[in-house]
Protein backbone atom coordinates (compact mmCIF):
# COMPACT_ATOMS: atom_id res chain seq x y z
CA UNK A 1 2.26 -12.38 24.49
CA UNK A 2 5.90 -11.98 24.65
CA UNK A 3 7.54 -10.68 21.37
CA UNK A 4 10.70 -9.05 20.26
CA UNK A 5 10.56 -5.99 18.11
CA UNK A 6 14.03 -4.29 16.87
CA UNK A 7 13.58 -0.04 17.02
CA UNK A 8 15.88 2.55 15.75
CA UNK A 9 17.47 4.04 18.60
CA UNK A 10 15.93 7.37 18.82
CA UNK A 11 12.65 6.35 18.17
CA UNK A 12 13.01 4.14 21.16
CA UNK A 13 14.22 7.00 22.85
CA UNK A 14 11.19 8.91 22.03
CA UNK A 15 8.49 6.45 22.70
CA UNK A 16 10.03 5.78 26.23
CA UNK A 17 9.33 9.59 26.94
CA UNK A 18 6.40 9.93 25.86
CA UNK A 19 5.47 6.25 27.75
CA UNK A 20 6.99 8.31 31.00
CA UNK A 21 4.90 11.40 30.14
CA UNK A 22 1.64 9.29 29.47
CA UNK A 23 2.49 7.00 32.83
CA UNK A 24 2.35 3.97 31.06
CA UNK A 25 4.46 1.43 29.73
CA UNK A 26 6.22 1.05 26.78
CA UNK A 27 4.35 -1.93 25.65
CA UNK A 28 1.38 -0.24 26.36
CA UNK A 29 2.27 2.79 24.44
CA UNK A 30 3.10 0.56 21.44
CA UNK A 31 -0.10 -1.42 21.66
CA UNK A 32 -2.13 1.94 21.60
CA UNK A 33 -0.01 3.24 18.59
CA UNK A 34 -0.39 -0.22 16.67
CA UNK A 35 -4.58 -0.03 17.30
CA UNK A 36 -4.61 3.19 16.52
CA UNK A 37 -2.51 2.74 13.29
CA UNK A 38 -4.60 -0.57 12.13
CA UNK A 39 -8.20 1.24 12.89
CA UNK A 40 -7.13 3.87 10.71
CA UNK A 41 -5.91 1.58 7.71
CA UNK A 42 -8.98 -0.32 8.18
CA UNK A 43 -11.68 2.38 8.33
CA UNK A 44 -9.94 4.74 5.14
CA UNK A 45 -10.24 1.71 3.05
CA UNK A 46 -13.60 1.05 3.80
CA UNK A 47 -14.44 4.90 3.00
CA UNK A 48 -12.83 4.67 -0.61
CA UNK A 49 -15.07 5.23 -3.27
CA UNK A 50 -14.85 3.03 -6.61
CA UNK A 51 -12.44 4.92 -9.33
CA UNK A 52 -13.98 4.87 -12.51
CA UNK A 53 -11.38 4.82 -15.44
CA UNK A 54 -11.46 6.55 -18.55
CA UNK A 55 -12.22 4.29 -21.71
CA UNK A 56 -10.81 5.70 -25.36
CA UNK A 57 -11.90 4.33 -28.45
CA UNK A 58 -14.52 2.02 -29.06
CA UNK A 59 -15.30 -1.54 -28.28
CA UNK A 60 -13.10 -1.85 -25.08
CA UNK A 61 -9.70 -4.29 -25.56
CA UNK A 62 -8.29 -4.28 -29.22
CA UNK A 63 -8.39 -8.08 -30.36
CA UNK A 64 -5.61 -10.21 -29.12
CA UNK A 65 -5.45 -8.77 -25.72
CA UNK A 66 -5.52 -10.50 -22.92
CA UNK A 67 -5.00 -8.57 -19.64
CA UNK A 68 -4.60 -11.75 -17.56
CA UNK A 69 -1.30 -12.36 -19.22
CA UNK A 70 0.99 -9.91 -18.82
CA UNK A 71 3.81 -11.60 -20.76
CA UNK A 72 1.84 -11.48 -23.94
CA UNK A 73 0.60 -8.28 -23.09
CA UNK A 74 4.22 -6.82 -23.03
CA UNK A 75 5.15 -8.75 -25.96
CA UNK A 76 2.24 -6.68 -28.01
CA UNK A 77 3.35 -3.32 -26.19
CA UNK A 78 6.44 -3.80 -27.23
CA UNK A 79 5.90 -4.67 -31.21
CA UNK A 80 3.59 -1.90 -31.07
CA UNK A 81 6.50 0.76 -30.00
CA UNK A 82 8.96 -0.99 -32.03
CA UNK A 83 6.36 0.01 -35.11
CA UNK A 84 6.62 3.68 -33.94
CA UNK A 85 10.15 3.65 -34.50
CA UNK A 86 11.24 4.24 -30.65
């Protein structure tokens, strides 16, 4: 497939020598970068391991919070460091 792809300058300068010094083509250089980017992306988020946050306090979420609404949850972040007089 036929695409256009805008480069800096002297990256495009870069990848054409190293396309020369590989004796390949540019596209072909660019295809074996872009695999070799995406299999890495891929396989280091399948090798992440679950974080497990702290928890203070007891009881988990005070009463009155909701963390699916983050306009209400600012609005009781806020009151609460307007109350510490910052």
């Amino acid at each position: 497939m036929r695409t256009t792809v805008s480069l800096d300058n002297q990256l495009l300068t870069l990848a054409k020598r190293e396309a020369l010094t590989r004796h390949q083509s540019l596209a072909s250089l660019v295809e074996d970068a872009l695999r070799q980017m995406l299999t890495c992306t891929v396989a280091r988020s399948k090798t992440r391991t679950p974080v497990k946050l702290p928890e203070s306090g007891e009881g988990g979420l005070q009463p009155g919070i909701d963390l699916d609404n983050s306009a209400d949850l600012l609005f009781v972040m806020e009151k609460r460091h307007d109350s510490y007089g910052r």
